[in-house]
C-alpha atoms as a PDB file:
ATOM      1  CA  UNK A   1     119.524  92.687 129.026  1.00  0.00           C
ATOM      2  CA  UNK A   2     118.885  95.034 126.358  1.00  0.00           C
ATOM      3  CA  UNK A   3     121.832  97.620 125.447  1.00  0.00           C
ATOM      4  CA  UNK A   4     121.508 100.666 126.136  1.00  0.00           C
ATOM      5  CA  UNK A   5     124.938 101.644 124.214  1.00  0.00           C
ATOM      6  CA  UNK A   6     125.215 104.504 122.187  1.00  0.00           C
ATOM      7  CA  UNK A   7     121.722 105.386 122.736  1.00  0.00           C
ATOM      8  CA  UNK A   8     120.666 108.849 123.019  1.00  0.00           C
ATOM      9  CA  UNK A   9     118.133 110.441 125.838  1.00  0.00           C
ATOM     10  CA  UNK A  10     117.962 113.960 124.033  1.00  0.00           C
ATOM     11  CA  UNK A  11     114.428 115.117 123.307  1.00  0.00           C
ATOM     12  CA  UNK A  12     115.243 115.468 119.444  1.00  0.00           C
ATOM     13  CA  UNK A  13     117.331 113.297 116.900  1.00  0.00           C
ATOM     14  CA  UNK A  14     120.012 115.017 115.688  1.00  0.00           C
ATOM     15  CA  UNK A  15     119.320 116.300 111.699  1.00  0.00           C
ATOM     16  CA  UNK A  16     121.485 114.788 109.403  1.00  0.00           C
ATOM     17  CA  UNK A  17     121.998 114.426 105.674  1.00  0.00           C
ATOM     18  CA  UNK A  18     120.122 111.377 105.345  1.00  0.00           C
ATOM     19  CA  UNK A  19     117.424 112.016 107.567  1.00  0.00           C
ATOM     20  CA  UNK A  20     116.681 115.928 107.088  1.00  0.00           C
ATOM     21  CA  UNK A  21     113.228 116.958 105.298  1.00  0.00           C
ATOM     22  CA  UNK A  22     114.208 118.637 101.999  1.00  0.00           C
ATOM     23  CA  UNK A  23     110.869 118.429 100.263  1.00  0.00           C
ATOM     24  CA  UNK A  24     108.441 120.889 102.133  1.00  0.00           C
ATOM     25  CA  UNK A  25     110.902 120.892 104.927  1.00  0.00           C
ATOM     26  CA  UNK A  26     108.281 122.836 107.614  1.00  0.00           C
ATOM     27  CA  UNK A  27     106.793 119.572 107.558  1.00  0.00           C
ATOM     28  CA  UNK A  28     109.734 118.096 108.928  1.00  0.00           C
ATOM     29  CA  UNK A  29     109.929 116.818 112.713  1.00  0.00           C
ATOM     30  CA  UNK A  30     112.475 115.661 114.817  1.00  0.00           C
ATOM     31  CA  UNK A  31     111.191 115.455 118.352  1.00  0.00           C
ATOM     32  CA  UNK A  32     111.698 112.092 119.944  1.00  0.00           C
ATOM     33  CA  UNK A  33     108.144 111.709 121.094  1.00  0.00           C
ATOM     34  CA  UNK A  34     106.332 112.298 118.081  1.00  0.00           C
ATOM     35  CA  UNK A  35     108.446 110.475 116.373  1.00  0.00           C
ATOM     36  CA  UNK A  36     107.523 107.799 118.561  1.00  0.00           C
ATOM     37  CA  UNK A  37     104.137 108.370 118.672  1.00  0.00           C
ATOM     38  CA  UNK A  38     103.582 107.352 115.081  1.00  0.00           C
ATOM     39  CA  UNK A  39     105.966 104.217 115.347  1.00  0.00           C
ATOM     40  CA  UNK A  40     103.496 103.401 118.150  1.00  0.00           C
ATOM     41  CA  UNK A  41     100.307 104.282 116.236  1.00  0.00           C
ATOM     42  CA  UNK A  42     101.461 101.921 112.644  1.00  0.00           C
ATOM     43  CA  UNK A  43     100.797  98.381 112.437  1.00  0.00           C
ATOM     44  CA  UNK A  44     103.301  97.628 109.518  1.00  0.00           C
ATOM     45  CA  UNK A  45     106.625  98.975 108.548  1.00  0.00           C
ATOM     46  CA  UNK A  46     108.549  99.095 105.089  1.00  0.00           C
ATOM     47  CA  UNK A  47     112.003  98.032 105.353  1.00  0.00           C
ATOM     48  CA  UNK A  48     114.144  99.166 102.137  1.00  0.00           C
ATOM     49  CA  UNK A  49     117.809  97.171 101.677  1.00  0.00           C
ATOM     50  CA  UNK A  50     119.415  96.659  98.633  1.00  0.00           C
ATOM     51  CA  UNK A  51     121.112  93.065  97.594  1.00  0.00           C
ATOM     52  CA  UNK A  52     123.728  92.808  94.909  1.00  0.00           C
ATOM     53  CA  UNK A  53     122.866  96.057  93.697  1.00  0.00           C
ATOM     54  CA  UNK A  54     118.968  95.249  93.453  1.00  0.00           C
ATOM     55  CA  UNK A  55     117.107  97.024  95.711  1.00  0.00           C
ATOM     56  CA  UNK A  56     114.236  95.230  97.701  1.00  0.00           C
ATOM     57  CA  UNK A  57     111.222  97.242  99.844  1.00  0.00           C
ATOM     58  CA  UNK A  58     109.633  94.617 102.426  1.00  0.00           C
ATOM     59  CA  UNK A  59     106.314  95.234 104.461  1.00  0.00           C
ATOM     60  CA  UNK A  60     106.648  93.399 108.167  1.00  0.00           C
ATOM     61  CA  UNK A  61     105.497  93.957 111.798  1.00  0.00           C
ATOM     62  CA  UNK A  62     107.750  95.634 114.275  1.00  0.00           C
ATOM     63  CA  UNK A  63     107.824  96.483 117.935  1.00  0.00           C
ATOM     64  CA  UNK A  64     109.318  99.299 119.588  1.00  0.00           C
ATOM     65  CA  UNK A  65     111.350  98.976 123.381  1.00  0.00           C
ATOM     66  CA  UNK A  66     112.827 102.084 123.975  1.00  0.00           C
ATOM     67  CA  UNK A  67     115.162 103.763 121.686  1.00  0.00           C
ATOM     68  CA  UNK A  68     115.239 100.422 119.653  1.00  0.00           C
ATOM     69  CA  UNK A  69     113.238  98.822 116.910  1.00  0.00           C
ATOM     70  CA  UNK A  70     112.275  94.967 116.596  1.00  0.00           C
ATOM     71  CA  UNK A  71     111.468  93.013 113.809  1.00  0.00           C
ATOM     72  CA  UNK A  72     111.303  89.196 113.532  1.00  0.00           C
ATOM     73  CA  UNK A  73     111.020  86.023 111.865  1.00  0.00           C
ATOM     74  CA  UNK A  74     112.055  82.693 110.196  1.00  0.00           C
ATOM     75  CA  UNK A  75     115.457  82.379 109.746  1.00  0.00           C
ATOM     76  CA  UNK A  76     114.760  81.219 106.100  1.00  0.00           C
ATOM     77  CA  UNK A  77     114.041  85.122 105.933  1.00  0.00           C
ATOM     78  CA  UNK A  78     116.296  86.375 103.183  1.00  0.00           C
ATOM     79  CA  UNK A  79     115.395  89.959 104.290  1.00  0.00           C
ATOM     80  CA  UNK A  80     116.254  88.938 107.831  1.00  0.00           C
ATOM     81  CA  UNK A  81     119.125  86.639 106.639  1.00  0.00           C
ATOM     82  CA  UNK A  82     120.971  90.166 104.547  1.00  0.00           C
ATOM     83  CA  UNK A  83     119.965  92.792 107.226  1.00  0.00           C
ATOM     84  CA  UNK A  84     122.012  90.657 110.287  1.00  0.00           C
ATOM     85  CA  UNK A  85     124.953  90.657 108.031  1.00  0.00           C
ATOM     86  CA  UNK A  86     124.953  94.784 108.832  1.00  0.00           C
ATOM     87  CA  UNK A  87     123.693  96.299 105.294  1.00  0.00           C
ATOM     88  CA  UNK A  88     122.394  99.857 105.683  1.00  0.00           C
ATOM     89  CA  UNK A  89     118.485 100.001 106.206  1.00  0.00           C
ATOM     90  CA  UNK A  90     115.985 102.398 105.928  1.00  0.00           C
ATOM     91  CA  UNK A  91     112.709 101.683 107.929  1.00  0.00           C
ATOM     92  CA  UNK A  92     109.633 103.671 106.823  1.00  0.00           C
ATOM     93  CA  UNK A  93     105.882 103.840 108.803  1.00  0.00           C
ATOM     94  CA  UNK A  94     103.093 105.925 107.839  1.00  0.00           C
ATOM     95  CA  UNK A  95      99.520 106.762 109.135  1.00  0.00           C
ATOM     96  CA  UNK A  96      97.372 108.302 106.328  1.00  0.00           C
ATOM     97  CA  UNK A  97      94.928 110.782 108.147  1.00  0.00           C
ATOM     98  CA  UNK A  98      92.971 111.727 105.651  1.00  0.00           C
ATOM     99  CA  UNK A  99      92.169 113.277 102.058  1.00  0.00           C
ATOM    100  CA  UNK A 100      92.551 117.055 101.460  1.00  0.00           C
ATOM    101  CA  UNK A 101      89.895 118.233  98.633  1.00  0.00           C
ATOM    102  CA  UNK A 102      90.939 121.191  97.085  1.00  0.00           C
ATOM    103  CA  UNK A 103      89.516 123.424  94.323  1.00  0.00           C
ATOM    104  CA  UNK A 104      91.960 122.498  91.787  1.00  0.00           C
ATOM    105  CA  UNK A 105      93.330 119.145  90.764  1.00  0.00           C
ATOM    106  CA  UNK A 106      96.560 120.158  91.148  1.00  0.00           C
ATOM    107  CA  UNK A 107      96.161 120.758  95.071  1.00  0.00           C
ATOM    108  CA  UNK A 108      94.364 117.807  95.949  1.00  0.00           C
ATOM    109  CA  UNK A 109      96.491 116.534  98.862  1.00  0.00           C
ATOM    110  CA  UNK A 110      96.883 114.214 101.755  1.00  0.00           C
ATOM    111  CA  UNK A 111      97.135 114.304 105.895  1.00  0.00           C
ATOM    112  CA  UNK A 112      99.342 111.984 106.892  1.00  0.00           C
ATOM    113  CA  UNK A 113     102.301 111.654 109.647  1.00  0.00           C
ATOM    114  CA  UNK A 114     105.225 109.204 108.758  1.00  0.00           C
ATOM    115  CA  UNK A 115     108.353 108.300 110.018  1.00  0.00           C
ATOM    116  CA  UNK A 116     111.898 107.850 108.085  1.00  0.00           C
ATOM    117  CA  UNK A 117     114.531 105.640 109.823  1.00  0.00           C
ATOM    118  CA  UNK A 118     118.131 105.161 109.053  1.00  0.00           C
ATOM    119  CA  UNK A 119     120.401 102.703 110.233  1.00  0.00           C
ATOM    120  CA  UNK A 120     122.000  99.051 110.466  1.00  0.00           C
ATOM    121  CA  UNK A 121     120.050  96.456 112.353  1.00  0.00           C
ATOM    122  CA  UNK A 122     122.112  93.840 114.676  1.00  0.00           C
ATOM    123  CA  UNK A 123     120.869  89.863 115.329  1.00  0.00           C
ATOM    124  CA  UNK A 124     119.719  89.754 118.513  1.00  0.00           C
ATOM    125  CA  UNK A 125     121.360  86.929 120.385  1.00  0.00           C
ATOM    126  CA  UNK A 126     120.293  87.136 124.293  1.00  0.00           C
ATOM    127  CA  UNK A 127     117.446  85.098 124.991  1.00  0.00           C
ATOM    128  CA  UNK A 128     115.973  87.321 127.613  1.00  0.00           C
ATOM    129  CA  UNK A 129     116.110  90.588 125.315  1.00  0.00           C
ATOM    130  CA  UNK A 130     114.632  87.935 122.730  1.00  0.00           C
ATOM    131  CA  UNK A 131     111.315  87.048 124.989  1.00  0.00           C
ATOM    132  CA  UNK A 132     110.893  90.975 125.539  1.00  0.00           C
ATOM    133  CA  UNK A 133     111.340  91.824 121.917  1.00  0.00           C
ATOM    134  CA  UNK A 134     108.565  88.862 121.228  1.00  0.00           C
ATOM    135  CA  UNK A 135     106.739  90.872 123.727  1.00  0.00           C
ATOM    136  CA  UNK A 136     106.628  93.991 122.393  1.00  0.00           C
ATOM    137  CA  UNK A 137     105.453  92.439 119.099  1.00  0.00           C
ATOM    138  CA  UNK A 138     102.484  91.073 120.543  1.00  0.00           C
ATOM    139  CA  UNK A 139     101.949  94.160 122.647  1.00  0.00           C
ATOM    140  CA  UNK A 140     102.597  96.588 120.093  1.00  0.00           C
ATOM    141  CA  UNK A 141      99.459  95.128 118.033  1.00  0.00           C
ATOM    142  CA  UNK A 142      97.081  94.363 120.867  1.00  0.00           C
ATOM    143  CA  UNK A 143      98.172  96.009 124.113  1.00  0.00           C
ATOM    144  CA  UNK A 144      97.031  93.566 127.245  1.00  0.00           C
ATOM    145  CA  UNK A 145      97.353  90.157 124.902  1.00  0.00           C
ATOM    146  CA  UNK A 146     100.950  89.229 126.088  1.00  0.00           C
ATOM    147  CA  UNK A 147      99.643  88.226 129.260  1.00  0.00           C
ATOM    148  CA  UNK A 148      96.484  86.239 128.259  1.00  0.00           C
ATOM    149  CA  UNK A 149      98.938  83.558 125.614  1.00  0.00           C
ATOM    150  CA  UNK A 150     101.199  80.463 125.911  1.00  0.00           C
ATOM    151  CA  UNK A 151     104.598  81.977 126.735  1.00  0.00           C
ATOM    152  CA  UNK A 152     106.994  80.912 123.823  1.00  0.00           C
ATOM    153  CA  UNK A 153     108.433  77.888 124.753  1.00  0.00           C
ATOM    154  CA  UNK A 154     112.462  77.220 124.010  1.00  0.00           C
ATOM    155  CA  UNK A 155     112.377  75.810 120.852  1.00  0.00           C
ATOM    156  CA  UNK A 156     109.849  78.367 119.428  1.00  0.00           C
ATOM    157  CA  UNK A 157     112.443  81.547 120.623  1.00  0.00           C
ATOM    158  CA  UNK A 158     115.475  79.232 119.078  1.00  0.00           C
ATOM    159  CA  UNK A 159     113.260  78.808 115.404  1.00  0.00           C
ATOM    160  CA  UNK A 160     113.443  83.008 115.291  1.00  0.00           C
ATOM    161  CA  UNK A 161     115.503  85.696 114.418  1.00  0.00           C
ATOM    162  CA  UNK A 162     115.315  88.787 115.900  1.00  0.00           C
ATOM    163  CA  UNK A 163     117.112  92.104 114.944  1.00  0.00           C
ATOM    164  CA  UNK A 164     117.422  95.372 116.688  1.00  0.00           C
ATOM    165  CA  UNK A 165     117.542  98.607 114.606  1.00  0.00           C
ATOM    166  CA  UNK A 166     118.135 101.447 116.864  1.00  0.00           C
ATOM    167  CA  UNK A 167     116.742 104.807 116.974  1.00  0.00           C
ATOM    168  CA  UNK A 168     119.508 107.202 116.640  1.00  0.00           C
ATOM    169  CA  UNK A 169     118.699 109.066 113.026  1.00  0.00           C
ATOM    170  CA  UNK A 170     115.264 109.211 112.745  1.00  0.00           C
ATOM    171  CA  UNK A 171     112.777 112.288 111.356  1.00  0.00           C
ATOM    172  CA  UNK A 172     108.845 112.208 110.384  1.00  0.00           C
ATOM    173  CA  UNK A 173     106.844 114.408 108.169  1.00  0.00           C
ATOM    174  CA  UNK A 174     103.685 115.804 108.801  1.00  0.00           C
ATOM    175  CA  UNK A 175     100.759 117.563 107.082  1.00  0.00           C
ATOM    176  CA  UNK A 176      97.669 118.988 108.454  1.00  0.00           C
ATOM    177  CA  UNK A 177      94.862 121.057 107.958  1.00  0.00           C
ATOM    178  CA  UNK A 178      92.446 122.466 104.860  1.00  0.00           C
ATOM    179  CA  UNK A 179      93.601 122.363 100.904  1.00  0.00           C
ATOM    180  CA  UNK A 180      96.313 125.191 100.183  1.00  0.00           C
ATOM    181  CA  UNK A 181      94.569 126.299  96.725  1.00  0.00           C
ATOM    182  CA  UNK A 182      95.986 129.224  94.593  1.00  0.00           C
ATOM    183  CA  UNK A 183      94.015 132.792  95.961  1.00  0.00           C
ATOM    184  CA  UNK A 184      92.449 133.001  92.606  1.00  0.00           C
ATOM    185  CA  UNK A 185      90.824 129.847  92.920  1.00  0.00           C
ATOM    186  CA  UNK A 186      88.819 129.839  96.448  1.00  0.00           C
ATOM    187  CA  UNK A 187      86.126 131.932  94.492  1.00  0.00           C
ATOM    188  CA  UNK A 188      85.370 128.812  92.433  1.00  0.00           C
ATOM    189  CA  UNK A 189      81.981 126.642  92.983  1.00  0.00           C
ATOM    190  CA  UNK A 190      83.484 123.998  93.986  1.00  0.00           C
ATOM    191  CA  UNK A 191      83.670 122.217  97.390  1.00  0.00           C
ATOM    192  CA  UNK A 192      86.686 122.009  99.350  1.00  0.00           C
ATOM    193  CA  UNK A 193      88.019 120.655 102.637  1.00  0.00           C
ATOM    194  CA  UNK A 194      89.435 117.349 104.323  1.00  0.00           C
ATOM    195  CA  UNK A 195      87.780 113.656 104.395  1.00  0.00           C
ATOM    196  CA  UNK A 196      89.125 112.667 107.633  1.00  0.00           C
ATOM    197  CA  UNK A 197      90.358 108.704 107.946  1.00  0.00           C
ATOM    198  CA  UNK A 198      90.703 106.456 110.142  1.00  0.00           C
ATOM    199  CA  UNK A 199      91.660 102.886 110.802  1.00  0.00           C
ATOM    200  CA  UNK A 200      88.678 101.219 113.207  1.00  0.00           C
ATOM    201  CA  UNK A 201      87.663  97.625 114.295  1.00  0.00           C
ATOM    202  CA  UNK A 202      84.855  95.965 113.539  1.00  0.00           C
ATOM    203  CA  UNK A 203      83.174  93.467 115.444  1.00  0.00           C
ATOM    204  CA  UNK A 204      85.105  90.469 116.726  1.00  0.00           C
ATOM    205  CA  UNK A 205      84.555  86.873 115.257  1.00  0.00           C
ATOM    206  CA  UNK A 206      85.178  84.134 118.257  1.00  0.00           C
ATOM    207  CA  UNK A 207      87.361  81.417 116.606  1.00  0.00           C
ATOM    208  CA  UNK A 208      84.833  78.391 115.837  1.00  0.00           C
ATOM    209  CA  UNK A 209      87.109  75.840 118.027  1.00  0.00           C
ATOM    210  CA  UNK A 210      86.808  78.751 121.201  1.00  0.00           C
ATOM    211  CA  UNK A 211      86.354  76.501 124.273  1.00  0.00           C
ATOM    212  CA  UNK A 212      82.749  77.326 126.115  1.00  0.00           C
ATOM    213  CA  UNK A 213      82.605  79.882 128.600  1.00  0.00           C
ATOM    214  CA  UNK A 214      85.158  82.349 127.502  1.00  0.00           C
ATOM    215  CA  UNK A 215      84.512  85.666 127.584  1.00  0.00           C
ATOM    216  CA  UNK A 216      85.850  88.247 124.720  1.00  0.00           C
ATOM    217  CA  UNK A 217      88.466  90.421 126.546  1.00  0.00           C
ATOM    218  CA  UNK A 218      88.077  93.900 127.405  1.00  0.00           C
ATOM    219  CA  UNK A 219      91.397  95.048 125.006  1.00  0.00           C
ATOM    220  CA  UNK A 220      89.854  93.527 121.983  1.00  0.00           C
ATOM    221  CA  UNK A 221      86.157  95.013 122.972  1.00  0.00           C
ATOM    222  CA  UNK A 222      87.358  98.392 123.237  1.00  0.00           C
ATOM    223  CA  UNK A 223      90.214  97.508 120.506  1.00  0.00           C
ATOM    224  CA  UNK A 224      91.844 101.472 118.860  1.00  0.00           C
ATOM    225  CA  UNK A 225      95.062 102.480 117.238  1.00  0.00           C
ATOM    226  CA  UNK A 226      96.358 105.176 118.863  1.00  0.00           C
ATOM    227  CA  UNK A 227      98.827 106.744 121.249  1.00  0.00           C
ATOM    228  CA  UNK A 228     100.896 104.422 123.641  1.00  0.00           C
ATOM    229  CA  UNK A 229      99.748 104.957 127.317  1.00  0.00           C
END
């Protein structure tokens, strides 16, 4: 089962030196479910560790149960091999929104909401929290596929190495909205405002060995990044 131990059920993470906003600190957020929202939303992390002094900055999937964070794979892993030995970890997800076009190069900006976690990651050892962690992988990049695969079998759980970073200092950072140019400058000819972005799907290519007579699935037909129902 997973552990539920020394997990907190507040609304907010607590601010703390490591994970308080400093730069444009308005921007800063610390509600629980935005926070989560944007773990939900990203496809990839960045997980920063640092190895006899050199430090290392790995992208990898992740899944999210809870108040916990999964990531996973060979055991040959060296990032997975240091991080279960309990180094300090910082975990790092961001969803670019858009470009801000200002009047001046100097405000040219970005929308974006990201997410800054601290913390020590554990190996995950119980084969049942294992399966759901493999789970929430899967789920986490296509919601509704779990169900429609080959379960792992034994050996295939055995062969990988799971670790669980928990959620308990955790902030994001958020900007919205139009350019933020200096009041002398809006009288200038130029034009201004946001290039919204987003990440879409295009259309889905059947695998050439697909067996006749099955149909593409409703989750990958209407396939969108976005909030967690």
């Amino acid at each position: 089962m997973i552990s539920q131990e020394n997990l907190t059920t507040t609304e907010t993470f607590p601010i703390t030196a490591r994970n308080q906003v400093k730069r444009i600190s308005k921007r800063g957020i610390y509600d629980r479910q935005t926070i989560y929202q944007i773990l939900d939303e990203g496809l990839i992390c960045q997980l920063g560790f640092v190895v006899d002094g050199q430090p290392f900055v790995i992208p990898t999937a992740y899944g999210r149960m809870g108040d916990r964070i999964y990531v996973h794979g060979s055991p040959a892993s060296r990032m997975l091999r240091t991080l279960k030995q309990g180094v300090q970890v910082c975990l790092t997800v961001t969803l670019l929104d858009g470009l801000v076009v200002a009047r001046s190069a100097f405000h040219h900006s970005m929308n974006y909401r990201s997410v800054v976690v601290f913390g020590m990651a554990s190996l995950v050892d119980d084969a049942s929290e294992k399966v759901e962690a493999l789970k929430a992988f899967t789920e986490h990049i296509i919601p509704g596929r779990w169900s429609d695969t080959r379960q792992p079998t034994r050996q295939e759980i055995a062969g990988t190495l799971v670790l669980s970073l928990p959620l308990t200092e955790a902030s994001a950072k958020v900007r919205t909205g139009s350019p933020h140019d200096d009041e002398a400058d809006y009288s200038l000819p130029f034009w201004a405002g946001e290039l919204p972005l987003r990440l879409i799907a295009a259309e889905p290519v059947s695998d050439p060995r697909l067996a006749d007579g099955i149909e593409l699935p409703t989750y990958i037909q209407k396939y969108s990044r976005g909030i967690r129902e």
